[in-house]
C-alpha atoms as a PDB file:
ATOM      1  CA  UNK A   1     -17.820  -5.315 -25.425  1.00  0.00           C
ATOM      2  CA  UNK A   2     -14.549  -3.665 -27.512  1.00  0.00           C
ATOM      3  CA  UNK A   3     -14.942  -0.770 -24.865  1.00  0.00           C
ATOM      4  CA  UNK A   4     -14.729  -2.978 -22.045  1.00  0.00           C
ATOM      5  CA  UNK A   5     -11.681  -4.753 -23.552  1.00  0.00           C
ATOM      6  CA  UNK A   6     -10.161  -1.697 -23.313  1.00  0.00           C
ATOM      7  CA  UNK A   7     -11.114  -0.346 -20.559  1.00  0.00           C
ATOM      8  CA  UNK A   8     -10.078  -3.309 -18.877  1.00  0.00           C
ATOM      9  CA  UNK A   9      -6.726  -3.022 -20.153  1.00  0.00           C
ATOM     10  CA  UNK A  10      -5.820   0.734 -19.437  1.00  0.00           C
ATOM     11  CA  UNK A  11      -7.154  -0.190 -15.880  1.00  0.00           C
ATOM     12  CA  UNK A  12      -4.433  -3.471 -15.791  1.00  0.00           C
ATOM     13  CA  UNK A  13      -1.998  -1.058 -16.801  1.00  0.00           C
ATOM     14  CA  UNK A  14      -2.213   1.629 -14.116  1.00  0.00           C
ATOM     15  CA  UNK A  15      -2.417  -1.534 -11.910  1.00  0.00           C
ATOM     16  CA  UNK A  16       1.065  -2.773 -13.512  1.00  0.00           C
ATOM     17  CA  UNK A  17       2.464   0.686 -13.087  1.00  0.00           C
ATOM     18  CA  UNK A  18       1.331   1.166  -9.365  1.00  0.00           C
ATOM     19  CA  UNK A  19       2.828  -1.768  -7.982  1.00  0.00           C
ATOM     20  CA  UNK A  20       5.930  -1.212 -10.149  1.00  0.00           C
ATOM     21  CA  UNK A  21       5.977   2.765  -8.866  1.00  0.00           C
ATOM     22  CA  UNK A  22       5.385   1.450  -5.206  1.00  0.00           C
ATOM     23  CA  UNK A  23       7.773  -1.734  -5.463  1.00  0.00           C
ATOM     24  CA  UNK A  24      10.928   0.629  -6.145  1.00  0.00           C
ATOM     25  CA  UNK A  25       9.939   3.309  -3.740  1.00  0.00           C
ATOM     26  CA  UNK A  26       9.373   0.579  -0.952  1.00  0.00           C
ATOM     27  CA  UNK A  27      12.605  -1.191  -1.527  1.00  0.00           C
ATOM     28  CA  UNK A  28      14.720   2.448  -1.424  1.00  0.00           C
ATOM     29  CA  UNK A  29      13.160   3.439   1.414  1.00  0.00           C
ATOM     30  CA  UNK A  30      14.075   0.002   3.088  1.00  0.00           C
ATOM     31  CA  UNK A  31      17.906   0.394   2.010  1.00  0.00           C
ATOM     32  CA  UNK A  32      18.100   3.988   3.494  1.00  0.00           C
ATOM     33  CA  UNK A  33      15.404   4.806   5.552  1.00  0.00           C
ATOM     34  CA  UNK A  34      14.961   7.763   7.849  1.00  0.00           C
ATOM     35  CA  UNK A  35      15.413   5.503  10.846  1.00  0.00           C
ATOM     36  CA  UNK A  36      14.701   2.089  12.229  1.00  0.00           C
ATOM     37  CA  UNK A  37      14.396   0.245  15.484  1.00  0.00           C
ATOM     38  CA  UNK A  38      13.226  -2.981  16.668  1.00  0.00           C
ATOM     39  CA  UNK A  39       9.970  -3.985  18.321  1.00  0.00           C
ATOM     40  CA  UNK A  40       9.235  -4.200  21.205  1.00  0.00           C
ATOM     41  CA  UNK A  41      11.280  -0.478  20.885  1.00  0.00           C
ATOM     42  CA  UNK A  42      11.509   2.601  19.794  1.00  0.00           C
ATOM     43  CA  UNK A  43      13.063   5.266  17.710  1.00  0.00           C
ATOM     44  CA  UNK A  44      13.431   9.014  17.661  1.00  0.00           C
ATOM     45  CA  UNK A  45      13.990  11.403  14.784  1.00  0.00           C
ATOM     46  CA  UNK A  46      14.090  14.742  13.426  1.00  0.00           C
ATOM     47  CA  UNK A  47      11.053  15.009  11.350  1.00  0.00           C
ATOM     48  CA  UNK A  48      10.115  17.522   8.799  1.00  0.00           C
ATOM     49  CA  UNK A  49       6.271  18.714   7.942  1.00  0.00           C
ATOM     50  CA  UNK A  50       5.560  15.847   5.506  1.00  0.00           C
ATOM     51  CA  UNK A  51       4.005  12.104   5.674  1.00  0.00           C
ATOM     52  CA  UNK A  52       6.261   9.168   6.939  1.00  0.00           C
ATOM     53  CA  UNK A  53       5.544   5.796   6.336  1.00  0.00           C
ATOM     54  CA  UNK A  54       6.194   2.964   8.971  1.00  0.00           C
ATOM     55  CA  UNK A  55       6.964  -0.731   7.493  1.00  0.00           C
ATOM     56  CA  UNK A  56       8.658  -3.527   8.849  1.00  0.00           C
ATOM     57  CA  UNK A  57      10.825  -6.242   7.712  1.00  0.00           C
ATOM     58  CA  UNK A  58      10.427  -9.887   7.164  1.00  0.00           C
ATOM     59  CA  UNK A  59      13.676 -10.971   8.723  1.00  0.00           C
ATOM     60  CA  UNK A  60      12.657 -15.072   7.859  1.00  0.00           C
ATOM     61  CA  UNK A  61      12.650 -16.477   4.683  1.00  0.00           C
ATOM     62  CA  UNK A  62       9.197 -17.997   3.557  1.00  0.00           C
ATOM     63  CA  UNK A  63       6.646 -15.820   5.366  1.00  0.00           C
ATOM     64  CA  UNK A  64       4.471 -13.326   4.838  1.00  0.00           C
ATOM     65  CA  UNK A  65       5.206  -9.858   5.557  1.00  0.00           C
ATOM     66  CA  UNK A  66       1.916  -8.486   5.673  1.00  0.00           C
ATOM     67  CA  UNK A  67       0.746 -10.924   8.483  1.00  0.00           C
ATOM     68  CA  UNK A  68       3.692  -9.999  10.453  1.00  0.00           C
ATOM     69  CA  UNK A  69       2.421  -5.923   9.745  1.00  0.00           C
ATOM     70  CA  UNK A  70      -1.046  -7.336  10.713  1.00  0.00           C
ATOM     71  CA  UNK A  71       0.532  -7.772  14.407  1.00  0.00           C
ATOM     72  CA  UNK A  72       2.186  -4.556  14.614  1.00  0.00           C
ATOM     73  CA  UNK A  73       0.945  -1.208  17.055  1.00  0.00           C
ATOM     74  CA  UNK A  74       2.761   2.273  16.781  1.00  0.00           C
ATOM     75  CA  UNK A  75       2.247   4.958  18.501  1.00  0.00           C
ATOM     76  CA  UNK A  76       3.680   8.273  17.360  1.00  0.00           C
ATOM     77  CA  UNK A  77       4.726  11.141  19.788  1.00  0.00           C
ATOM     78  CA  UNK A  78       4.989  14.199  17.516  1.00  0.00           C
ATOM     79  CA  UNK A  79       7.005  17.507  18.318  1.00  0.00           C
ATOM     80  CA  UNK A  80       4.230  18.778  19.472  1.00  0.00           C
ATOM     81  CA  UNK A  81       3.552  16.158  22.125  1.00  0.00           C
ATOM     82  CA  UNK A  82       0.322  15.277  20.244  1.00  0.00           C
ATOM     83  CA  UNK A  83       0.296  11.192  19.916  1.00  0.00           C
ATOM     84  CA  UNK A  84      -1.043   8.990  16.518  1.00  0.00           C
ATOM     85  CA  UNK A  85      -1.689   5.940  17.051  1.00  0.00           C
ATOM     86  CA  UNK A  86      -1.414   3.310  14.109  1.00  0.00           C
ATOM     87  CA  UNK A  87      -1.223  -0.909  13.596  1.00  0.00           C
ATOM     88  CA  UNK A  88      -0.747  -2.581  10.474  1.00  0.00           C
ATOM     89  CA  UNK A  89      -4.343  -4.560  11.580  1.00  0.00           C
ATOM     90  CA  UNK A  90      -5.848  -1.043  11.360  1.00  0.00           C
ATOM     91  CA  UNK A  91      -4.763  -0.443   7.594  1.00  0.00           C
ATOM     92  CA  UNK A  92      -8.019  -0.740   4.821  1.00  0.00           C
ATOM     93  CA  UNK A  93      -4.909  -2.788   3.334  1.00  0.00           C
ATOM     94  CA  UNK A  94      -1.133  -3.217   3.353  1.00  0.00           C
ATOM     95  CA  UNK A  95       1.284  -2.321   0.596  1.00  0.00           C
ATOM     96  CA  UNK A  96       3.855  -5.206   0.578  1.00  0.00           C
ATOM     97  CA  UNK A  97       6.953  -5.330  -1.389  1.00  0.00           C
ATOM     98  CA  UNK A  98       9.065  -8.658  -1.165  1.00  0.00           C
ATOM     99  CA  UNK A  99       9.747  -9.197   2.085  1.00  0.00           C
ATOM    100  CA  UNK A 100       8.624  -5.373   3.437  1.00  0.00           C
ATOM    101  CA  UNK A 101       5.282  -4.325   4.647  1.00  0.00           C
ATOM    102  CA  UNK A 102       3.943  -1.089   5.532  1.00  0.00           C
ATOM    103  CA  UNK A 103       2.012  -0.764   9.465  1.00  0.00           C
ATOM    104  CA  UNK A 104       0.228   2.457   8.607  1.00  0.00           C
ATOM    105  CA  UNK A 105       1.462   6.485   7.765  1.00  0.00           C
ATOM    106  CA  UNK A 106       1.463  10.032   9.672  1.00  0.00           C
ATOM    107  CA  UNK A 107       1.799  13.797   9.484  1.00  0.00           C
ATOM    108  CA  UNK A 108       4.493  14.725  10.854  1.00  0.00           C
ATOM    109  CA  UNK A 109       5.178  18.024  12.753  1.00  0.00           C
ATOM    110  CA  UNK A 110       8.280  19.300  12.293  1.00  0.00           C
ATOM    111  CA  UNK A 111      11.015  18.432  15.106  1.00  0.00           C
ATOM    112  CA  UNK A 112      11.812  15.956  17.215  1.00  0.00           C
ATOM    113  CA  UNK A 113       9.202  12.904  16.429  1.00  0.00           C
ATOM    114  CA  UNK A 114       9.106   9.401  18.729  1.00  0.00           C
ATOM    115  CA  UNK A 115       7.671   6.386  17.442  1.00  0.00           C
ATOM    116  CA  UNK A 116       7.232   3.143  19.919  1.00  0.00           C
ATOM    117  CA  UNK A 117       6.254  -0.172  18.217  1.00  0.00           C
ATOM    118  CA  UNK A 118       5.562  -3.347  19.362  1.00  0.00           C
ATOM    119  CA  UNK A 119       4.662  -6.484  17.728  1.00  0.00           C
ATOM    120  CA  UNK A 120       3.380  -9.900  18.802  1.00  0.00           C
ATOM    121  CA  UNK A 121       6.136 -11.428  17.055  1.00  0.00           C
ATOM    122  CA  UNK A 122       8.203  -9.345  19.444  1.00  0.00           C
ATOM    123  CA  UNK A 123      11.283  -8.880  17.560  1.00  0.00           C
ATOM    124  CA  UNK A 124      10.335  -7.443  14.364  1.00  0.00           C
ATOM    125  CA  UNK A 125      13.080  -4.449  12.315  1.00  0.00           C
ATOM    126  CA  UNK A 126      10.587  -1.958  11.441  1.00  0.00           C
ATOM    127  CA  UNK A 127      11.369   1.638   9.734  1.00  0.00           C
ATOM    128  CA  UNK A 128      10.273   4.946   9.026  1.00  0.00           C
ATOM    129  CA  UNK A 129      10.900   7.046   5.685  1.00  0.00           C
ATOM    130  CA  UNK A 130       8.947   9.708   4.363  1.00  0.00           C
ATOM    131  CA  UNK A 131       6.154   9.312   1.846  1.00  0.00           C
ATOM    132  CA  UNK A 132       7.846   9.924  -1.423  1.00  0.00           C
ATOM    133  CA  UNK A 133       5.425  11.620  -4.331  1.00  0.00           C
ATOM    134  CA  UNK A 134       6.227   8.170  -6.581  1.00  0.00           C
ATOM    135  CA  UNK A 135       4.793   6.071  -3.318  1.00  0.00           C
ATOM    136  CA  UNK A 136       1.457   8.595  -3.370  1.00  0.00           C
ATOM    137  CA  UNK A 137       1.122   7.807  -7.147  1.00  0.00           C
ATOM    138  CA  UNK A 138       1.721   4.440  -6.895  1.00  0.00           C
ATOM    139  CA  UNK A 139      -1.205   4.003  -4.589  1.00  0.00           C
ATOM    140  CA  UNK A 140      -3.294   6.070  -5.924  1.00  0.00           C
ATOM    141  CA  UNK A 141      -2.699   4.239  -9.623  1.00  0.00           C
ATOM    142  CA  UNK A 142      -3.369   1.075  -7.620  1.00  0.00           C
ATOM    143  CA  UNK A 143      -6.772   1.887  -6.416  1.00  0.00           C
ATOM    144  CA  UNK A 144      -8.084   3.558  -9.763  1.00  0.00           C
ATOM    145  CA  UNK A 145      -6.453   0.470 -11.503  1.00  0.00           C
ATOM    146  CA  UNK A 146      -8.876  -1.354  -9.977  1.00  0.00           C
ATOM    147  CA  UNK A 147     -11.722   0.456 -10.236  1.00  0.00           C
ATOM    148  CA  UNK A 148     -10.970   0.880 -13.973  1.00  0.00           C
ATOM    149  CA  UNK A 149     -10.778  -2.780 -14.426  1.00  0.00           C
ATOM    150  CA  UNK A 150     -13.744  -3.658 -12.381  1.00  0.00           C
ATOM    151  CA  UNK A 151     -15.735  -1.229 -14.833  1.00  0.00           C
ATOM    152  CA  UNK A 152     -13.696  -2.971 -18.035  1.00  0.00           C
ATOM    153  CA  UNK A 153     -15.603  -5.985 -16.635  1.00  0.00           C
ATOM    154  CA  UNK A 154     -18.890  -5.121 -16.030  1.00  0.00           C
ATOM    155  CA  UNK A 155     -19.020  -3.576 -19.377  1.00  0.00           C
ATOM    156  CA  UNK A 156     -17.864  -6.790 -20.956  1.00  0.00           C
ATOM    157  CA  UNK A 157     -20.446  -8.751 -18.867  1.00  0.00           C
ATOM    158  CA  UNK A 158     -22.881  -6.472 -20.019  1.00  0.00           C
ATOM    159  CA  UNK A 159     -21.674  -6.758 -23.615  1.00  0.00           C
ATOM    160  CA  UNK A 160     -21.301 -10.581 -23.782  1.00  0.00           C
ATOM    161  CA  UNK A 161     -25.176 -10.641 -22.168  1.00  0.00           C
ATOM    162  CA  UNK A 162     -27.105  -7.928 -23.961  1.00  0.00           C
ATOM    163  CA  UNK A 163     -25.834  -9.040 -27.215  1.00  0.00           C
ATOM    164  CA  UNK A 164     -28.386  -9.508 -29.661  1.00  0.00           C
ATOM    165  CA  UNK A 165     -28.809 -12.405 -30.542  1.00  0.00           C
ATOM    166  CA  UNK A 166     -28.904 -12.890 -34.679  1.00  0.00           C
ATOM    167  CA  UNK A 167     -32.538 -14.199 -35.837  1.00  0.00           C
ATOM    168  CA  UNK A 168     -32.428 -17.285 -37.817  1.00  0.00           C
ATOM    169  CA  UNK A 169     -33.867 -16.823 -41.802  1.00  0.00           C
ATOM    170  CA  UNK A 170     -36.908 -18.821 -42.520  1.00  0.00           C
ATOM    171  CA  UNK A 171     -37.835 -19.576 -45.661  1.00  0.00           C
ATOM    172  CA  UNK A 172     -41.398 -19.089 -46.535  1.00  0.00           C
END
């Protein structure tokens, strides 16, 4: 049960330092991202051969970013003329940072890149910024976080329920 305890905790740290790790890189990338448009709309860079990430912006107080990422479509023309197509619905989940939400990621090709989003929401700021190695990390320390915990758990289950329990002293 002591093992679980701390497994459990090394796994709520990596969880702590993931979402730390991935709230600062999403919050830099929203104050000076690679470019940004507005859906329905799109945007056109000079990309370099590495990962971008596409988020978008809650512009209203009080909501919830990842629903309005939930709505969003992208498609990506690459320099090559070869096409990705992403939505934030499509995502196994979305990382959200205040009011910013990631729609989904891509490799690049380097050159001239398009990306066209729209949104049911219709006007919605969304961005693009490459994936920084912090960002990769973060995620990454996410998922293991959990899977560390979840094991911290079951070994505490198994702990508290395999216990033996102590056998009472009888006198003869």
């Amino acid at each position: 049960m002591v093992i679980g305890i701390v497994v459990s905790a090394i796994g709520l740290g990596f969880l702590v330092g993931g979402a730390v790790g991935g709230a600062i890189e999403q919050t830099r990338s929203n104050a000076d991202p690679e470019a940004e448009g507005r859906t329905p709309g799109s945007l056109t860079f000079l990309a370099d051969d590495v990962t971008y990430r596409v988020s978008v912006e809650d512009e209203e107080a009080g909501s919830d970013p990842s629903l309005i990422s939930a709505n969003v479509a992208c498609t990506v023309t690459r320099a090559d003329a070869s096409t990705v197509e992403f939505g934030g619905g499509m995502q196994m989940f979305s990382e959200t940072t205040g009011n910013i939400a990631s729609v989904g990621s891509f490799d690049a090709i380097e050159g001239e890149t398009t990306i066209s989003c729209t949104a049911s929401d219709n006007d919605v700021r969304f961005f693009v910024d490459a994936e920084t190695t912090l960002q990769r990390l973060g995620t990454i320390a996410l998922i293991g976080g959990f899977v560390v915990s979840s094991i911290g758990t079951m070994l505490i289950l198994l702990g508290v329920f395999t216990r033996k329990k102590p056998r009472a002293i009888t006198s003869g």
